[in-house]
N, C-alpha and C. Protein backbone atom coordinates (compact mmCIF):
# COMPACT_ATOMS: atom_id res chain seq x y z
N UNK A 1 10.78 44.74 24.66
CA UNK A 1 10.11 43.45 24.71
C UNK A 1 11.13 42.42 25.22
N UNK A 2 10.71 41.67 26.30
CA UNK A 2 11.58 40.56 26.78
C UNK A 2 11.52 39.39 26.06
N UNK A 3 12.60 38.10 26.48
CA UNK A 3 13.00 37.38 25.54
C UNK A 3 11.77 36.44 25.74
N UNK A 4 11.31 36.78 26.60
CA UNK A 4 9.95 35.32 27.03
C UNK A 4 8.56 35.88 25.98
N UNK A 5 8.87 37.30 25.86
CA UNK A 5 7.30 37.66 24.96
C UNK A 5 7.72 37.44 23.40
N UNK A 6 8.99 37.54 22.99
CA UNK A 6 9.39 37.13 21.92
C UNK A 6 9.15 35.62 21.61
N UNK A 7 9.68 35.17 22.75
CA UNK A 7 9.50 33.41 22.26
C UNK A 7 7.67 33.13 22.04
N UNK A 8 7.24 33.54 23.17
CA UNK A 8 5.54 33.41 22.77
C UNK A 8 4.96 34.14 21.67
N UNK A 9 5.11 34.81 21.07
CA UNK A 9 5.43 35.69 20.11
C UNK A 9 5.22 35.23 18.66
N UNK A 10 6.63 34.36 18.18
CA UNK A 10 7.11 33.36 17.83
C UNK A 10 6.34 32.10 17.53
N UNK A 11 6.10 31.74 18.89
CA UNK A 11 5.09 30.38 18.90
C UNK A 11 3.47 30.54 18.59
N UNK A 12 3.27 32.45 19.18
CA UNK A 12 2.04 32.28 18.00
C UNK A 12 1.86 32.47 16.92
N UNK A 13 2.75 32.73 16.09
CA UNK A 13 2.75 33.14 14.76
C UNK A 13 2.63 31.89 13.99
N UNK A 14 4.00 30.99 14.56
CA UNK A 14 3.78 29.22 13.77
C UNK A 14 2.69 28.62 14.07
N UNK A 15 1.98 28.67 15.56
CA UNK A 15 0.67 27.61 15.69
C UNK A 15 -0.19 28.14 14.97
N UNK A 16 -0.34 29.36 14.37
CA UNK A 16 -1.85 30.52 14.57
C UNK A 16 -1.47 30.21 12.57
N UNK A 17 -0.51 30.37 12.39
CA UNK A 17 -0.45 30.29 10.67
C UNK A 17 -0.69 28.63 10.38
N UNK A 18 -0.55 28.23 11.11
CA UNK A 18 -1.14 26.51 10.55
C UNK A 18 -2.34 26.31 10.14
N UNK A 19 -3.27 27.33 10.68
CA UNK A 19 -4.67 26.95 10.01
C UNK A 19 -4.49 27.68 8.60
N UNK A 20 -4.02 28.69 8.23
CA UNK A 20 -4.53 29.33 7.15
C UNK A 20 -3.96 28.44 5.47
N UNK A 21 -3.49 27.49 5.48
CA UNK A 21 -3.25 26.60 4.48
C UNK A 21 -5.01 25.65 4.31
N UNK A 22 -5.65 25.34 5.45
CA UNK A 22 -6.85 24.56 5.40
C UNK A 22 -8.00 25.90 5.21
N UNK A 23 -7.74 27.14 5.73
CA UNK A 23 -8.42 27.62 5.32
C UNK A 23 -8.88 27.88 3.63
N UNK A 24 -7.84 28.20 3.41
CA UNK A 24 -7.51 28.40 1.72
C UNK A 24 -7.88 27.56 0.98
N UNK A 25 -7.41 26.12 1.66
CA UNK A 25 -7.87 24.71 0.70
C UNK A 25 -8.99 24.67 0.81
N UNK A 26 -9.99 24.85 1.79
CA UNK A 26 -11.61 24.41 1.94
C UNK A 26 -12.34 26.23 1.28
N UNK A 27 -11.82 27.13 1.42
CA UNK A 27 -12.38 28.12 0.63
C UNK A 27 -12.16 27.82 -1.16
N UNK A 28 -10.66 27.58 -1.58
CA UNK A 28 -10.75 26.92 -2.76
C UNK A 28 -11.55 25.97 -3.62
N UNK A 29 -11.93 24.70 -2.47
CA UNK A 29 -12.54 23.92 -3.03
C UNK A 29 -13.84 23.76 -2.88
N UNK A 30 -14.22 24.80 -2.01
CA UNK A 30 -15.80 24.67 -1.55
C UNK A 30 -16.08 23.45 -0.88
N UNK A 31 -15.11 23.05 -0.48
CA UNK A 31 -15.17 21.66 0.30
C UNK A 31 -14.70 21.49 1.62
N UNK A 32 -15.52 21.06 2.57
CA UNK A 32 -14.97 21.25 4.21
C UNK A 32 -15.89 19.79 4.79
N UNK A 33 -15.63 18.45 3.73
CA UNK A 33 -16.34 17.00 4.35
C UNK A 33 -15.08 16.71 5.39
N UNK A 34 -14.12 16.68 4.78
CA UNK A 34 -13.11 16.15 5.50
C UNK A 34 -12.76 16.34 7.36
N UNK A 35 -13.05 17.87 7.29
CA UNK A 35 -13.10 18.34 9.00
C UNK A 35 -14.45 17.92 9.26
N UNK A 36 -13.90 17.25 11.06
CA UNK A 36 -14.83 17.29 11.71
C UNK A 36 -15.66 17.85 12.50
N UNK A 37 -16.78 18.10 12.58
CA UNK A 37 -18.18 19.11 13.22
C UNK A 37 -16.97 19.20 14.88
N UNK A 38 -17.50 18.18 14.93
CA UNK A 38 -17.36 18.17 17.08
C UNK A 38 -15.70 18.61 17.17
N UNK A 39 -14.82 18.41 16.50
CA UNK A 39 -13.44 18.92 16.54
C UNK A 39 -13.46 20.44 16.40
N UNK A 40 -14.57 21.05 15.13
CA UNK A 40 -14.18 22.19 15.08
C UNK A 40 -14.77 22.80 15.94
N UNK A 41 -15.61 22.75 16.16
CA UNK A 41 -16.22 23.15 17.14
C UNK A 41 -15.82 23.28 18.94
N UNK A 42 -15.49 22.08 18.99
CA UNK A 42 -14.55 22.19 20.33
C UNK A 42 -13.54 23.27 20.08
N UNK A 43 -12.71 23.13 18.98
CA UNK A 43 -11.39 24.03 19.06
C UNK A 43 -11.87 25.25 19.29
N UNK A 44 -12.58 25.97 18.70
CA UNK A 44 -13.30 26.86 18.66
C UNK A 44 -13.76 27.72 19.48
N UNK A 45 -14.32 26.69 20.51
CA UNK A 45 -14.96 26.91 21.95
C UNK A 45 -13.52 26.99 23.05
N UNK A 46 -12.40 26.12 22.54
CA UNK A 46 -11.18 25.80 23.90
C UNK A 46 -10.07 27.72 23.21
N UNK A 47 -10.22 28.14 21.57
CA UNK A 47 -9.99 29.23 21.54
C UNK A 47 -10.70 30.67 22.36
N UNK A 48 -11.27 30.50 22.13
CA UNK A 48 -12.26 31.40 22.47
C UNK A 48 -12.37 31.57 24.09
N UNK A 49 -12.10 30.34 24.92
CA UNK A 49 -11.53 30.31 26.23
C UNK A 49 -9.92 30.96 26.36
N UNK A 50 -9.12 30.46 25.48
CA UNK A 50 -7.69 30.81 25.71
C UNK A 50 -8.19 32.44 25.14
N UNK A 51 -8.94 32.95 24.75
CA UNK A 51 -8.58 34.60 24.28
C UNK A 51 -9.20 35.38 25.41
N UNK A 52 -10.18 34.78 26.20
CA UNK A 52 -10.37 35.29 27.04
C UNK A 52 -9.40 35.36 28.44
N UNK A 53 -8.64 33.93 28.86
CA UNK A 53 -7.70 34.14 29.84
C UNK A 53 -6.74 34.95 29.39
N UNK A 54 -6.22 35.23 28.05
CA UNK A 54 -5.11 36.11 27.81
C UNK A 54 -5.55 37.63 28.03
N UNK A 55 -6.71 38.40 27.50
CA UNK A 55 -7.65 39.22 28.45
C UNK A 55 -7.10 39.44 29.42
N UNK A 56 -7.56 38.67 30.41
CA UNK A 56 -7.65 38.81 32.02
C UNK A 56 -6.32 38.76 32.42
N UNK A 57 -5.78 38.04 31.85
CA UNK A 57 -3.54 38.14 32.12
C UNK A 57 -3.49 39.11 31.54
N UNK A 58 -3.68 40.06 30.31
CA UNK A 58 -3.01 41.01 29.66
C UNK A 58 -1.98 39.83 29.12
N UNK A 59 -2.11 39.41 28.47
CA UNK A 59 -1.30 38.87 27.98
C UNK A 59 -1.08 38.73 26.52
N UNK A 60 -0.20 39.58 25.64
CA UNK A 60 -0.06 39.87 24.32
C UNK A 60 -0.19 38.70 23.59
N UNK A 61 1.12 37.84 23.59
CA UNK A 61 1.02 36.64 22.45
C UNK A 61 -0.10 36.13 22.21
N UNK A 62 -0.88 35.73 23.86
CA UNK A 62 -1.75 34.68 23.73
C UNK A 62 -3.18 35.91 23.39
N UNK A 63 -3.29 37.18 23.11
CA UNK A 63 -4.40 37.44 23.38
C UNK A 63 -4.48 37.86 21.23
N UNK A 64 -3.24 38.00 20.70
CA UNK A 64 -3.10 37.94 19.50
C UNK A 64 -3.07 36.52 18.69
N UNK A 65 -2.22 35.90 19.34
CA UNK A 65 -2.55 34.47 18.51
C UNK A 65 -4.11 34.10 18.50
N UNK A 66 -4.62 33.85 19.58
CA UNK A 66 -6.05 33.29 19.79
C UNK A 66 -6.98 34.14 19.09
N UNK A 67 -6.65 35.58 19.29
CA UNK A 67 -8.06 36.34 18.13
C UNK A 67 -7.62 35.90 16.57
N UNK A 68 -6.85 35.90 16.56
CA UNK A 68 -6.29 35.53 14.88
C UNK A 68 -6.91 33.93 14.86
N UNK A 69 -6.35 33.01 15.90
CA UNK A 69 -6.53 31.62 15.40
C UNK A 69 -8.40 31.79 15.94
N UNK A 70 -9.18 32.65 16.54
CA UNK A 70 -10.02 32.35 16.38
C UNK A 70 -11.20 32.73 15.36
N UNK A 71 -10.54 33.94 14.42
CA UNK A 71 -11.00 34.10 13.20
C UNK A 71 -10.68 32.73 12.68
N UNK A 72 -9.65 32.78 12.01
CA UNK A 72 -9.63 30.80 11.34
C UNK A 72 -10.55 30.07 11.31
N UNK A 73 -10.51 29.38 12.83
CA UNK A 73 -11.15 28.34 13.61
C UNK A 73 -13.01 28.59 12.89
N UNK A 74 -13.33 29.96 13.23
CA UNK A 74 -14.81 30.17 12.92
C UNK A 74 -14.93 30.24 11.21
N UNK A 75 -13.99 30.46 11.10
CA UNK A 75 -13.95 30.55 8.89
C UNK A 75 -14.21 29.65 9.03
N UNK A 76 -13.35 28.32 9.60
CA UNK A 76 -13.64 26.69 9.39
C UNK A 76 -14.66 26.00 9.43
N UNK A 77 -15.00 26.52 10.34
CA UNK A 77 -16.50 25.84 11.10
C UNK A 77 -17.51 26.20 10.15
N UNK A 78 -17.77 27.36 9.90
CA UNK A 78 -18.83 28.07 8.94
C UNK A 78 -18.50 27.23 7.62
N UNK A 79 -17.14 26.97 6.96
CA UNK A 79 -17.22 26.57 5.30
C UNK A 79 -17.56 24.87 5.87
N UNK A 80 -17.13 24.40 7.33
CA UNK A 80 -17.79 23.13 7.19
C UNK A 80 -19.56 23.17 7.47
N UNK A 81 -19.82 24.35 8.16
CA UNK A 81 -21.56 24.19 8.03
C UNK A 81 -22.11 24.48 6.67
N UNK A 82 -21.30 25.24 5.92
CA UNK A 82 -22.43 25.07 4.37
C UNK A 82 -21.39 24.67 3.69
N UNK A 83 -20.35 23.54 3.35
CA UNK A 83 -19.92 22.95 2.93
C UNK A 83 -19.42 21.62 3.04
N UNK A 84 -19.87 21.50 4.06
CA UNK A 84 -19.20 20.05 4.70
C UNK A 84 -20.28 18.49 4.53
């Protein structure tokens, strides 16, 4: 593995683990007022784009970070549709 797939690597592990603290808190509390509809939703939709160009690049980091951050992203969205 080269030093460039390591660094992306790396960078998806820290961006892609940032959601799972809000996940936890809004599964904990049964509460998801605070996030917004059109935010999550966009993210959601701009993931779901980035997992597909990483696809078509073959491209590891981005094709692992984005399926991971786009499990998240859809946990989110869902505890804000019946919780929010």
């Amino acid at each position: 593995m080269n030093s460039i797939t390591v660094i992306g690597l790396i960078a998806a592990i820290l961006t892609t683990s940032a959601y799972v603290p809000q996940v936890i808190k809004s599964m904990k509390t049964k509460s998801a007022k605070d996030l917004s509809l059109g935010t999550s939703t966009m993210l959601c939709c701009g993931v779901l784009l980035w997992l597909i160009y990483g696809v078509m690049n073959d491209d590891v980091p981005i094709i692992l970070s984005n399926a991971i951050t786009l499990l998240l992203t859809i946990t989110l969205l869902i505890l804000k549709l019946r919780h929010g």
